[in-house]
PDB file of N, CA and C in Angstrom:
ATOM      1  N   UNK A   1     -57.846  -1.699 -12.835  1.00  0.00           N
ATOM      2  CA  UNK A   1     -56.505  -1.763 -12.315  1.00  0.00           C
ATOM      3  C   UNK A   1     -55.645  -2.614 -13.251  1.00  0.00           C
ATOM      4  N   UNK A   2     -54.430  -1.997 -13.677  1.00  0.00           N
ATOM      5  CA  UNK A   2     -53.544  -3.329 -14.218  1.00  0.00           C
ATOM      6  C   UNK A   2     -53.028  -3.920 -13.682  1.00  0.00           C
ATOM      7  N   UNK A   3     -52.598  -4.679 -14.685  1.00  0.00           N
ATOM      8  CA  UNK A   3     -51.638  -6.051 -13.779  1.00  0.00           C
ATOM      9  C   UNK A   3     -50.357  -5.301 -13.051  1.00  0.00           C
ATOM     10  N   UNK A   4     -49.489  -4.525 -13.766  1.00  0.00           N
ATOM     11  CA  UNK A   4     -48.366  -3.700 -13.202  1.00  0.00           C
ATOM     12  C   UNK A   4     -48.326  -3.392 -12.038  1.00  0.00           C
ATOM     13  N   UNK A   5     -49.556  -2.716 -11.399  1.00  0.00           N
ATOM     14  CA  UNK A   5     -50.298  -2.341 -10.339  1.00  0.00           C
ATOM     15  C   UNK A   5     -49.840  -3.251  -9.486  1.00  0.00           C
ATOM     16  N   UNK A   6     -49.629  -4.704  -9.280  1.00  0.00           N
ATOM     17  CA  UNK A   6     -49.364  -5.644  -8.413  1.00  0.00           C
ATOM     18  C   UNK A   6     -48.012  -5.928  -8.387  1.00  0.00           C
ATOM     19  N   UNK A   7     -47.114  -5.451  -9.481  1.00  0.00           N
ATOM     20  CA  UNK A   7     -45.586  -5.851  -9.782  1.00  0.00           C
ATOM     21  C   UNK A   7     -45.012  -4.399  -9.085  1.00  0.00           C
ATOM     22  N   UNK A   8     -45.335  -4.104  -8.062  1.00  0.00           N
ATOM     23  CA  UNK A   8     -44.308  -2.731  -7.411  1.00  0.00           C
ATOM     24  C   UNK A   8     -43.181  -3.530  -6.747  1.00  0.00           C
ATOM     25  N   UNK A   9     -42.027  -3.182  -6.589  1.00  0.00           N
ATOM     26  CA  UNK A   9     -41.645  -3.453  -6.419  1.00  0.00           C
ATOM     27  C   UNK A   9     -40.681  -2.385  -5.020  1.00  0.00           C
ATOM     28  N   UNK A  10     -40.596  -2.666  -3.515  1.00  0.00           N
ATOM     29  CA  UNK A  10     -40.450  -2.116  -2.602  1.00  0.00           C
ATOM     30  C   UNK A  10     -38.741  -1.071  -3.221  1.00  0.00           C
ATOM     31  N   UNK A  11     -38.831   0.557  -3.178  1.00  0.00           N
ATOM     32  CA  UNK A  11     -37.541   1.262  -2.904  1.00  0.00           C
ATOM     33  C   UNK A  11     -36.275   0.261  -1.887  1.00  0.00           C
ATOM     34  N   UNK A  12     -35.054   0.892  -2.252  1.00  0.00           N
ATOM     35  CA  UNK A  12     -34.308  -0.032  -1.493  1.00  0.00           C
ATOM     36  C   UNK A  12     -33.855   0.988  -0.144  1.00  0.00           C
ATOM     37  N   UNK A  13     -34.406   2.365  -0.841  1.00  0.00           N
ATOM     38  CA  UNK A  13     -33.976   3.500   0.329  1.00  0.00           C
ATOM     39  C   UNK A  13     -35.071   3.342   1.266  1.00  0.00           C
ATOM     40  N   UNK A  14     -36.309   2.575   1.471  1.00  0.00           N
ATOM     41  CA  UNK A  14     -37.242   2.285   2.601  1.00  0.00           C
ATOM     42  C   UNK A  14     -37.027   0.951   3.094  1.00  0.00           C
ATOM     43  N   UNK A  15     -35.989   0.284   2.381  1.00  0.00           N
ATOM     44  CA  UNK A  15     -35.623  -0.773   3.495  1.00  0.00           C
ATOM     45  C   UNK A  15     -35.127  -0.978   4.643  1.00  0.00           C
ATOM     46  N   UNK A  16     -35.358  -1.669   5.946  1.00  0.00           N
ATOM     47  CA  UNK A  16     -34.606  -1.440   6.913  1.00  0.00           C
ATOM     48  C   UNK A  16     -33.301  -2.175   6.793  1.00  0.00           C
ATOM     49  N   UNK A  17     -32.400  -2.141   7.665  1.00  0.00           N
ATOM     50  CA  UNK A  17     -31.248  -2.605   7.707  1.00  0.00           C
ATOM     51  C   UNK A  17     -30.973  -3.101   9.114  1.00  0.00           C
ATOM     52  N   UNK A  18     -31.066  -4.611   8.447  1.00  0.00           N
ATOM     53  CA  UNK A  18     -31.287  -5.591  10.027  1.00  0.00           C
ATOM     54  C   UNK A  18     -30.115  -5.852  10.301  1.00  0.00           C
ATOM     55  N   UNK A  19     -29.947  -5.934  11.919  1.00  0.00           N
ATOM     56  CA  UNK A  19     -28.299  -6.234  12.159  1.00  0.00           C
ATOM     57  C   UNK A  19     -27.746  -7.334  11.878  1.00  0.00           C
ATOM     58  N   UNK A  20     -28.395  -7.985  11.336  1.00  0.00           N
ATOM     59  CA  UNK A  20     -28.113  -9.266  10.622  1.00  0.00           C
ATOM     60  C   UNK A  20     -27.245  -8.758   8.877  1.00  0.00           C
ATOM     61  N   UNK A  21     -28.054  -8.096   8.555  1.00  0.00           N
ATOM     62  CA  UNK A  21     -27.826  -7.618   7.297  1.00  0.00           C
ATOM     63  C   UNK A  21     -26.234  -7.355   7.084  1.00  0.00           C
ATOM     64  N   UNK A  22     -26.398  -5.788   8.306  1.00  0.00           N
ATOM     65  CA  UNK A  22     -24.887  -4.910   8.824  1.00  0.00           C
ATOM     66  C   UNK A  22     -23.936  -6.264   9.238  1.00  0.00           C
ATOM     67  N   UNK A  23     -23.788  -7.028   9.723  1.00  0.00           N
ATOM     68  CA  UNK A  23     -23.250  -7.928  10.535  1.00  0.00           C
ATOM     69  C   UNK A  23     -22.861  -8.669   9.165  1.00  0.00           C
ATOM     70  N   UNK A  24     -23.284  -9.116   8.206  1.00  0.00           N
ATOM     71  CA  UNK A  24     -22.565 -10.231   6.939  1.00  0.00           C
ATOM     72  C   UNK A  24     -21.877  -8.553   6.075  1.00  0.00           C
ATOM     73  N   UNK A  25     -22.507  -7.537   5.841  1.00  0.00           N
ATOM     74  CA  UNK A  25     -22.009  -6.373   5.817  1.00  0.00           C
ATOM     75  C   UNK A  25     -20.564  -6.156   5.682  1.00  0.00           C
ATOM     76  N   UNK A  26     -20.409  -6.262   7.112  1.00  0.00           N
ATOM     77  CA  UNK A  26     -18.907  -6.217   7.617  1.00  0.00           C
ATOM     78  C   UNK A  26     -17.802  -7.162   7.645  1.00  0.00           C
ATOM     79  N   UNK A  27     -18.440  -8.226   7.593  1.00  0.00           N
ATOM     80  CA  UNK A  27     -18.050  -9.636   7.127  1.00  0.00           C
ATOM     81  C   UNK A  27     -17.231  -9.854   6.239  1.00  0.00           C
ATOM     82  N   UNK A  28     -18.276  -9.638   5.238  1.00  0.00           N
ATOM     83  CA  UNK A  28     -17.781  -9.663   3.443  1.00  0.00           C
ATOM     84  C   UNK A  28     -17.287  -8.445   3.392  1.00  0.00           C
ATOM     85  N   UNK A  29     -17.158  -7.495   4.129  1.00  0.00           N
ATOM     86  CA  UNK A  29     -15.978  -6.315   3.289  1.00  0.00           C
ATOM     87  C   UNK A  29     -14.482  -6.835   4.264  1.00  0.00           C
ATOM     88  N   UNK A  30     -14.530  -7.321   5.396  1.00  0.00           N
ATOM     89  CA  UNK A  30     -13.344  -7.611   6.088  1.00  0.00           C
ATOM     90  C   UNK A  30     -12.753  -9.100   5.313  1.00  0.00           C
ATOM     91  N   UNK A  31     -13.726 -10.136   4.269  1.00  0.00           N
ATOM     92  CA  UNK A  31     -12.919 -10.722   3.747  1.00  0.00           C
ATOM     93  C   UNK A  31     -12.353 -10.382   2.957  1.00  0.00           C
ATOM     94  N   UNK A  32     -12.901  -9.389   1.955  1.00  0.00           N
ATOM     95  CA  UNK A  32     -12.279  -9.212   0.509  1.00  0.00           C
ATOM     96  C   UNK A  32     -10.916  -8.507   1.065  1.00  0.00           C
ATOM     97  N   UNK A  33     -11.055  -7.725   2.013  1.00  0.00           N
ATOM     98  CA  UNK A  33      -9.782  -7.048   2.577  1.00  0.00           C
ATOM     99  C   UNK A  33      -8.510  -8.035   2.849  1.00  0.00           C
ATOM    100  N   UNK A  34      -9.087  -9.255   3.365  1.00  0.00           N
ATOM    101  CA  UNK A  34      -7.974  -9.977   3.795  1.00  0.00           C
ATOM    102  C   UNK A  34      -7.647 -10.987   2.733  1.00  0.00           C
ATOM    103  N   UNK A  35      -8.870 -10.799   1.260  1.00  0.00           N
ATOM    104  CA  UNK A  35      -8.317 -11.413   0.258  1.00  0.00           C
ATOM    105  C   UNK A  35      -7.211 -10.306  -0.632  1.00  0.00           C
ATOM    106  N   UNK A  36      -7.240  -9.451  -0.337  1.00  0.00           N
ATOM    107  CA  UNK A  36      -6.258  -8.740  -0.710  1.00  0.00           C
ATOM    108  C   UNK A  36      -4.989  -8.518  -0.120  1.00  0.00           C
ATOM    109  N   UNK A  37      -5.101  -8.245   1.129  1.00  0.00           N
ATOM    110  CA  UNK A  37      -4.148  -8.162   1.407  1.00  0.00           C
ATOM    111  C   UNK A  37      -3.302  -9.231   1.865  1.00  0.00           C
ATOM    112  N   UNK A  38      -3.592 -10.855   1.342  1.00  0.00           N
ATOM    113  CA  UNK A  38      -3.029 -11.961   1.353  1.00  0.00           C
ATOM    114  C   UNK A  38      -2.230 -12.271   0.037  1.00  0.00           C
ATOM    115  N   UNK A  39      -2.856 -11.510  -1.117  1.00  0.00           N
ATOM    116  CA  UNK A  39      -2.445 -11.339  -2.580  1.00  0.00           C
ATOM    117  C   UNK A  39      -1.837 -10.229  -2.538  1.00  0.00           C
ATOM    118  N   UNK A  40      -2.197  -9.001  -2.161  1.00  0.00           N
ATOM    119  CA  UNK A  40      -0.481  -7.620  -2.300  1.00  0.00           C
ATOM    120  C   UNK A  40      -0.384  -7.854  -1.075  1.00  0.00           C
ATOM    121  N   UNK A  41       0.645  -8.566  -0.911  1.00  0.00           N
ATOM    122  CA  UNK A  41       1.529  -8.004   0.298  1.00  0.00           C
ATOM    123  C   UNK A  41       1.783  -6.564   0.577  1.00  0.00           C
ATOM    124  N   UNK A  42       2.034  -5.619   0.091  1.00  0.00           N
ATOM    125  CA  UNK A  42       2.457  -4.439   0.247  1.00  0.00           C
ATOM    126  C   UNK A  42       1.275  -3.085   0.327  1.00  0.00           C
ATOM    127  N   UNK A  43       0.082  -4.063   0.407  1.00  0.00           N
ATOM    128  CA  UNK A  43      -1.061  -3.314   1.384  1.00  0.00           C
ATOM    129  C   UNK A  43      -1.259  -3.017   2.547  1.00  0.00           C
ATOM    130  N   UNK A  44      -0.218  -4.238   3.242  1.00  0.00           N
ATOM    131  CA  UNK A  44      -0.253  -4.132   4.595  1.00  0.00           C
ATOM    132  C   UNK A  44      -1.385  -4.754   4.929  1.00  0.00           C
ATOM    133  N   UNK A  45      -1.543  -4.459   6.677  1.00  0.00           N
ATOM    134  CA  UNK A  45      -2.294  -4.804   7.405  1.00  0.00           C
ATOM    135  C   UNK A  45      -2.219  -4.152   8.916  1.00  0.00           C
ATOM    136  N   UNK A  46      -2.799  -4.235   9.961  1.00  0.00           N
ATOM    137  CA  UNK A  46      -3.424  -3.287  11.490  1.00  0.00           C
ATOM    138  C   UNK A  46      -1.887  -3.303  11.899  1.00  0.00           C
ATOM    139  N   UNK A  47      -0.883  -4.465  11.943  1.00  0.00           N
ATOM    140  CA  UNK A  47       0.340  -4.877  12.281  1.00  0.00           C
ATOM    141  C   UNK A  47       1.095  -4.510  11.510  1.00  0.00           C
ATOM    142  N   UNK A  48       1.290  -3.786  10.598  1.00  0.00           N
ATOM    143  CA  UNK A  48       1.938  -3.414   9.879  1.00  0.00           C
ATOM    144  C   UNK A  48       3.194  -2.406  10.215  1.00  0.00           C
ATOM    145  N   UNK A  49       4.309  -2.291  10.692  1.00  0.00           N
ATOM    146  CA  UNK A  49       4.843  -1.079  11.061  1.00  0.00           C
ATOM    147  C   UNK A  49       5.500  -0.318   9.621  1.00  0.00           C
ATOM    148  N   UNK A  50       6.054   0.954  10.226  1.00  0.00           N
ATOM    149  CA  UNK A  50       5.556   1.906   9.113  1.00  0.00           C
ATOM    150  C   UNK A  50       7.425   1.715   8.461  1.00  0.00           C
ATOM    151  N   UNK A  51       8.557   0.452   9.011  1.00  0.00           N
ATOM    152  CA  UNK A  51       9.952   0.588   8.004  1.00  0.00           C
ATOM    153  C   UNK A  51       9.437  -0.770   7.139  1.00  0.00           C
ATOM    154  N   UNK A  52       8.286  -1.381   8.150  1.00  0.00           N
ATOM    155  CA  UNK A  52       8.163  -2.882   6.531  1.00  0.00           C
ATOM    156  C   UNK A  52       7.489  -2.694   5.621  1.00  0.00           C
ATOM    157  N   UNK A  53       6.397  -1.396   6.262  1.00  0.00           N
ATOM    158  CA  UNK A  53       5.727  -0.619   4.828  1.00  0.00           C
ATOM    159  C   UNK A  53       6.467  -0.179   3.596  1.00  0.00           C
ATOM    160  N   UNK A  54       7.366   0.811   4.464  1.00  0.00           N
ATOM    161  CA  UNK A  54       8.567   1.470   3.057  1.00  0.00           C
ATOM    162  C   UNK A  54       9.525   0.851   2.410  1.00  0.00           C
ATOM    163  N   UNK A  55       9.592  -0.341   3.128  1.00  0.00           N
ATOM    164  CA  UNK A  55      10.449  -1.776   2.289  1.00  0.00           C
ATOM    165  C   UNK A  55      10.246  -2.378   1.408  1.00  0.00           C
ATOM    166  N   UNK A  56       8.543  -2.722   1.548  1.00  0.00           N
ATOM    167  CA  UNK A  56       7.019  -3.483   0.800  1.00  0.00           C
ATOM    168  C   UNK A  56       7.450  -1.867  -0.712  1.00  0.00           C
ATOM    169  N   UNK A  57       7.276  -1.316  -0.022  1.00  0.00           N
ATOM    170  CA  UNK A  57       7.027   0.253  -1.888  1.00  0.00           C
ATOM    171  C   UNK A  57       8.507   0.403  -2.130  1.00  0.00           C
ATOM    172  N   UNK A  58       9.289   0.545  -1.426  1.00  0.00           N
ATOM    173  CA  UNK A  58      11.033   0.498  -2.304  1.00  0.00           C
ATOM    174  C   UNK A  58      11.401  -0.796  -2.657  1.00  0.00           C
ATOM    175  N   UNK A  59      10.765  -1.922  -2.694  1.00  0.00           N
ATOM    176  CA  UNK A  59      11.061  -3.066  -2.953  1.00  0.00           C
ATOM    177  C   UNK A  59      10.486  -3.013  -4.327  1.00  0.00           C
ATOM    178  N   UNK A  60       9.299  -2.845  -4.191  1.00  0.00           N
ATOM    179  CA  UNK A  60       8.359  -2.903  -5.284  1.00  0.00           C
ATOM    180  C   UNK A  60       8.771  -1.968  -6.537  1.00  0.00           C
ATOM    181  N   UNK A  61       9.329  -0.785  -6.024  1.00  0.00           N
ATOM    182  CA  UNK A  61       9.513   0.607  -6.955  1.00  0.00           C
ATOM    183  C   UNK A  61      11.176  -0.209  -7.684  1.00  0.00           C
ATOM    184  N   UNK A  62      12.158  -0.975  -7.032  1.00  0.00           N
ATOM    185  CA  UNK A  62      13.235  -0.860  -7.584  1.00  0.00           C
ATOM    186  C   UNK A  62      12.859  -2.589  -8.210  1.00  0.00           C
ATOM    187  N   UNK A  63      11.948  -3.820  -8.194  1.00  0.00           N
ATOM    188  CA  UNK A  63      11.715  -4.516  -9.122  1.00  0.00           C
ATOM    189  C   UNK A  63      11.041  -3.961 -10.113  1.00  0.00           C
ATOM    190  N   UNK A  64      10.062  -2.923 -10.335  1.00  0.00           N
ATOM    191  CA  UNK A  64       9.874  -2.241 -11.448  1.00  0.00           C
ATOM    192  C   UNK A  64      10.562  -1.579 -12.587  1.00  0.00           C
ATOM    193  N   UNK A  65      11.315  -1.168 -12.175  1.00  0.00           N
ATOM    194  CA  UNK A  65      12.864  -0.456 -12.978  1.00  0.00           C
ATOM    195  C   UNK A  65      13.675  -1.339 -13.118  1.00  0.00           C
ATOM    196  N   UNK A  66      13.656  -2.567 -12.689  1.00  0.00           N
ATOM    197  CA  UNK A  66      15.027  -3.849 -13.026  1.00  0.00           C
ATOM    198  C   UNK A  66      13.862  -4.281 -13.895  1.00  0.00           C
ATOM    199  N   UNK A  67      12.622  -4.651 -14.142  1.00  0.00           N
ATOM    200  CA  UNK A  67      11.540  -5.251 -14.854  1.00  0.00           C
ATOM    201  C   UNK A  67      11.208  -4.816 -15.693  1.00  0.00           C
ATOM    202  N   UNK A  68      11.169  -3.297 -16.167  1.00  0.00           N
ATOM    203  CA  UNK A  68      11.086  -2.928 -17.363  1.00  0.00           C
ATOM    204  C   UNK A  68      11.851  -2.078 -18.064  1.00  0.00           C
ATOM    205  N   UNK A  69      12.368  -2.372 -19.597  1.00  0.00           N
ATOM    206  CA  UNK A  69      13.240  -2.315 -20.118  1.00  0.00           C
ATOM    207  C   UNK A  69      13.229  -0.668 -20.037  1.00  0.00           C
ATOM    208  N   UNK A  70      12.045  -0.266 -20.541  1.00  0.00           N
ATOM    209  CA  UNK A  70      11.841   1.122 -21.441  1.00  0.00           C
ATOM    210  C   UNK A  70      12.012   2.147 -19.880  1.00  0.00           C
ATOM    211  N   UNK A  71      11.930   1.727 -18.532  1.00  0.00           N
ATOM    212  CA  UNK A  71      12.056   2.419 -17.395  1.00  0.00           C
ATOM    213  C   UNK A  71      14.125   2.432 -17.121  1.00  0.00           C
ATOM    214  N   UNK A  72      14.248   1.446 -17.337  1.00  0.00           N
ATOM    215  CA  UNK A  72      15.355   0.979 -16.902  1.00  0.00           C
ATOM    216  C   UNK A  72      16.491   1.664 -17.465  1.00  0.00           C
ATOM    217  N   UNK A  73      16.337   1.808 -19.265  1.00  0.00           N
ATOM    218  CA  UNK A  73      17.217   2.376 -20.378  1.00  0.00           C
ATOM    219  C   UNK A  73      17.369   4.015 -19.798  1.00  0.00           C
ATOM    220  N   UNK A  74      16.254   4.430 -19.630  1.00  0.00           N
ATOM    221  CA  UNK A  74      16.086   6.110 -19.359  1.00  0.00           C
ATOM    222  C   UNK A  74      16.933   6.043 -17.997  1.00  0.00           C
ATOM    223  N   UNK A  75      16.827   5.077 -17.104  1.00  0.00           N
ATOM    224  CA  UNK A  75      17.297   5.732 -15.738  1.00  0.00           C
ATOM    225  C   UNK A  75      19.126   5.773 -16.420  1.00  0.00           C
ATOM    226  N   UNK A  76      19.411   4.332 -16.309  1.00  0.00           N
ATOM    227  CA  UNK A  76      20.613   4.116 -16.950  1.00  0.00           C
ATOM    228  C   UNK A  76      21.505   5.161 -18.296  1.00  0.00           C
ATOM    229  N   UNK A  77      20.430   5.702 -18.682  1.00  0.00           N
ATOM    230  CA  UNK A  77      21.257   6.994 -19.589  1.00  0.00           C
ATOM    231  C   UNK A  77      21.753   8.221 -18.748  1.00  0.00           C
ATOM    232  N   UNK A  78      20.613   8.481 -17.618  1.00  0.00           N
ATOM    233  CA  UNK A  78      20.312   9.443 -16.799  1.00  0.00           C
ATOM    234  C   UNK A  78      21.295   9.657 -15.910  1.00  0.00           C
ATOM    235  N   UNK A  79      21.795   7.971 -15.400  1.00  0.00           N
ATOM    236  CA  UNK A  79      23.050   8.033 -14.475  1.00  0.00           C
ATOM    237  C   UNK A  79      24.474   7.504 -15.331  1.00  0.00           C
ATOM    238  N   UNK A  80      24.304   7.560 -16.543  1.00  0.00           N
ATOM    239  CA  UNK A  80      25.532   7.248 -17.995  1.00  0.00           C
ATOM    240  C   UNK A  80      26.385   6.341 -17.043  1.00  0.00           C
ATOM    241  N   UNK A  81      25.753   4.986 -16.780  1.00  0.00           N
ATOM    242  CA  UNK A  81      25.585   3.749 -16.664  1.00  0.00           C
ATOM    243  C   UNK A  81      24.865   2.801 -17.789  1.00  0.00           C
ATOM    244  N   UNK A  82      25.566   1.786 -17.848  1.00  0.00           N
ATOM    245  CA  UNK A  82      25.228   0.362 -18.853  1.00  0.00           C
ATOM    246  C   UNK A  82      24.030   0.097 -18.537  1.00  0.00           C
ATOM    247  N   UNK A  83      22.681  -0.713 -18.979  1.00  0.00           N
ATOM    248  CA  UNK A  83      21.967  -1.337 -18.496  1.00  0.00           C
ATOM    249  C   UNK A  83      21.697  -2.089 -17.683  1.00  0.00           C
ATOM    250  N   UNK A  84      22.860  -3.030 -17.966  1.00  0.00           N
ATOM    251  CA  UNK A  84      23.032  -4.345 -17.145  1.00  0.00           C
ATOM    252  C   UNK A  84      23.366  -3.557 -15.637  1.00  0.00           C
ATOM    253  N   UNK A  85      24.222  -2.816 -15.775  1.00  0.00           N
ATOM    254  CA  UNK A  85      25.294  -2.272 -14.430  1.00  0.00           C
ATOM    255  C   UNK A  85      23.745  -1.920 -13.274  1.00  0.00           C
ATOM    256  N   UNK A  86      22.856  -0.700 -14.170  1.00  0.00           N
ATOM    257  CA  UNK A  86      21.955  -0.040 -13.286  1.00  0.00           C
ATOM    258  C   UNK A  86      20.721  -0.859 -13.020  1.00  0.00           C
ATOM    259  N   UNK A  87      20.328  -2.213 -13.345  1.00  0.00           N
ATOM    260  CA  UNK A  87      20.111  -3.315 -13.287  1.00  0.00           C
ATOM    261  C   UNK A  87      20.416  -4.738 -12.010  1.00  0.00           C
ATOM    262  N   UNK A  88      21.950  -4.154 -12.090  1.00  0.00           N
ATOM    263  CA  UNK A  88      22.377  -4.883 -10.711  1.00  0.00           C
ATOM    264  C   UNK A  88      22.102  -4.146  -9.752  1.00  0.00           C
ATOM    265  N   UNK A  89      22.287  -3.099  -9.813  1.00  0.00           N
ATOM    266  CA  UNK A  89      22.269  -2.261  -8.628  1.00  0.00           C
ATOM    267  C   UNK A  89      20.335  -2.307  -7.959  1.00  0.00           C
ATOM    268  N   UNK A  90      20.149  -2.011  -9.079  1.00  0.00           N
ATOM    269  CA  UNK A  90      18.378  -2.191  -8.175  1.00  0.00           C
ATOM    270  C   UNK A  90      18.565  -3.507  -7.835  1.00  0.00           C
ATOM    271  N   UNK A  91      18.569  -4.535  -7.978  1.00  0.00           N
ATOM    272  CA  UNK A  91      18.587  -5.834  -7.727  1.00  0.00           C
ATOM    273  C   UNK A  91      19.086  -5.920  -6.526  1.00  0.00           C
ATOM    274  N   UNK A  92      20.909  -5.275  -6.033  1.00  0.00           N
ATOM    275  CA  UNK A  92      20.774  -5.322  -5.118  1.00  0.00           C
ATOM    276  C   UNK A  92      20.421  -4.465  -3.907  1.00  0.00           C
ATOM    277  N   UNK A  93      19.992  -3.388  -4.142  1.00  0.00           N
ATOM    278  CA  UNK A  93      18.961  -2.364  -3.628  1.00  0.00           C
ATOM    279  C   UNK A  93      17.776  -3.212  -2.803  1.00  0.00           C
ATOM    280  N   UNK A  94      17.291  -4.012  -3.495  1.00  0.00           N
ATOM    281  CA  UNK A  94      16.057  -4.916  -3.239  1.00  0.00           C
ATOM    282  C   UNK A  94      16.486  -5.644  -1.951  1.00  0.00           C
ATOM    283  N   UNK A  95      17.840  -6.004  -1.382  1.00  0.00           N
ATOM    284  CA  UNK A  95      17.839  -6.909  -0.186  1.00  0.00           C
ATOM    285  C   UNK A  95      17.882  -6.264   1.208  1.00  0.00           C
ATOM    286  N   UNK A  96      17.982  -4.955   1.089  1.00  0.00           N
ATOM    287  CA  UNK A  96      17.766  -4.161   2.572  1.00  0.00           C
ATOM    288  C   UNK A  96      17.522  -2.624   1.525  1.00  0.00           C
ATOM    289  N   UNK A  97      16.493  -2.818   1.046  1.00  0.00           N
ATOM    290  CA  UNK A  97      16.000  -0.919   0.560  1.00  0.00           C
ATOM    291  C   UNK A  97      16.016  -0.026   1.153  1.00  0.00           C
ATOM    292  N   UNK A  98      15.526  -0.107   2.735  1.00  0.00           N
ATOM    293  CA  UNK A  98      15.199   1.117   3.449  1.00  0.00           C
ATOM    294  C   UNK A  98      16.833   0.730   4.842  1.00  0.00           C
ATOM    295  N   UNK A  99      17.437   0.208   4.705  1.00  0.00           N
ATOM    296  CA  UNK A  99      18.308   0.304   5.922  1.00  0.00           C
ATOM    297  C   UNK A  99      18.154  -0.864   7.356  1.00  0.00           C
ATOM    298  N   UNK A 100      18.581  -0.916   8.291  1.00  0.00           N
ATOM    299  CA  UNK A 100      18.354  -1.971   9.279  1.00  0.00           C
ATOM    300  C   UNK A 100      17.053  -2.129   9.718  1.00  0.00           C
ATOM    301  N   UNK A 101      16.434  -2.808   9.741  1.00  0.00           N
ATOM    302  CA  UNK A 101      15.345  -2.391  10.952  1.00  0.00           C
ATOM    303  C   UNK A 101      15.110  -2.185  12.413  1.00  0.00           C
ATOM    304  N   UNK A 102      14.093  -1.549  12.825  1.00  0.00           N
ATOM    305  CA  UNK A 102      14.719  -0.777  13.659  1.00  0.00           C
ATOM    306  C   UNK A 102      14.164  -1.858  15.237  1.00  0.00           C
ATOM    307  N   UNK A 103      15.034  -1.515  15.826  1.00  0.00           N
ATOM    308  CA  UNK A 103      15.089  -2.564  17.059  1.00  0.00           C
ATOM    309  C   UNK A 103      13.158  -3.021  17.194  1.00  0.00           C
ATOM    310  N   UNK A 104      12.968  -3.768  18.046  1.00  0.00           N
ATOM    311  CA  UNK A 104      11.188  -4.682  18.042  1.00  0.00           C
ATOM    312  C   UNK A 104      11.341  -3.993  19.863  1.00  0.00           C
ATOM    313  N   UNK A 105      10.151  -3.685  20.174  1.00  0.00           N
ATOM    314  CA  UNK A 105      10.221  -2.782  21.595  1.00  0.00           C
ATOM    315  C   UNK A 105       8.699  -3.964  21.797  1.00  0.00           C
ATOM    316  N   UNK A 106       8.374  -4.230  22.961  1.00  0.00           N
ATOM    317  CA  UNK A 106       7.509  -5.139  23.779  1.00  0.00           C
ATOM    318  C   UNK A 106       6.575  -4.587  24.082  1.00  0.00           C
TER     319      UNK A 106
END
């Protein structure tokens, strides 16, 4: 017999899965979730309603185009507007993007 013979080492597809296991499982995937979604805001979360969602991505979509030059030049030719001009305008786009919000119901 060789030595190898004693170095088997158990499949991981015949392991059981103790509810202990499942239980840190769910754990560690519900933290990384809430380490994320503490770092993008605009992932949301269970509370999330669906006008602070589209606020979180039109917020995000019109600091992108005020943030980069080579996005910004093309829009600004596109609407034969200045840089600076189509620049302000996303900027102020950014303080109510999607419109009022809509009344809070109990």
């Amino acid at each position: 017999m060789s030595s190898a013979a004693h170095l088997r080492v158990p499949s991981v597809d015949n392991t059981p899965l103790t509810p202990n296991f499942r239980k840190a499982d769910k754990l560690r995937t519900q933290q990384q979730l809430e380490a994320l979604q503490n770092r993008y805001v605009g992932t949301g979360h269970a509370d999330t309603t669906a006008h602070e969602f589209k606020v979180n991505g039109m917020r995000d979509y019109y600091s992108s185009m005020a943030g980069h030059p080579a996005l910004l030049s093309y829009t600004a030719l596109g609407m034969g507007e200045s840089r600076e001009k189509v620049r302000l305008q996303m900027i102020h786009k950014m303080i109510q993007p999607a419109g009022k919000a809509p009344p809070v119901q109990d």
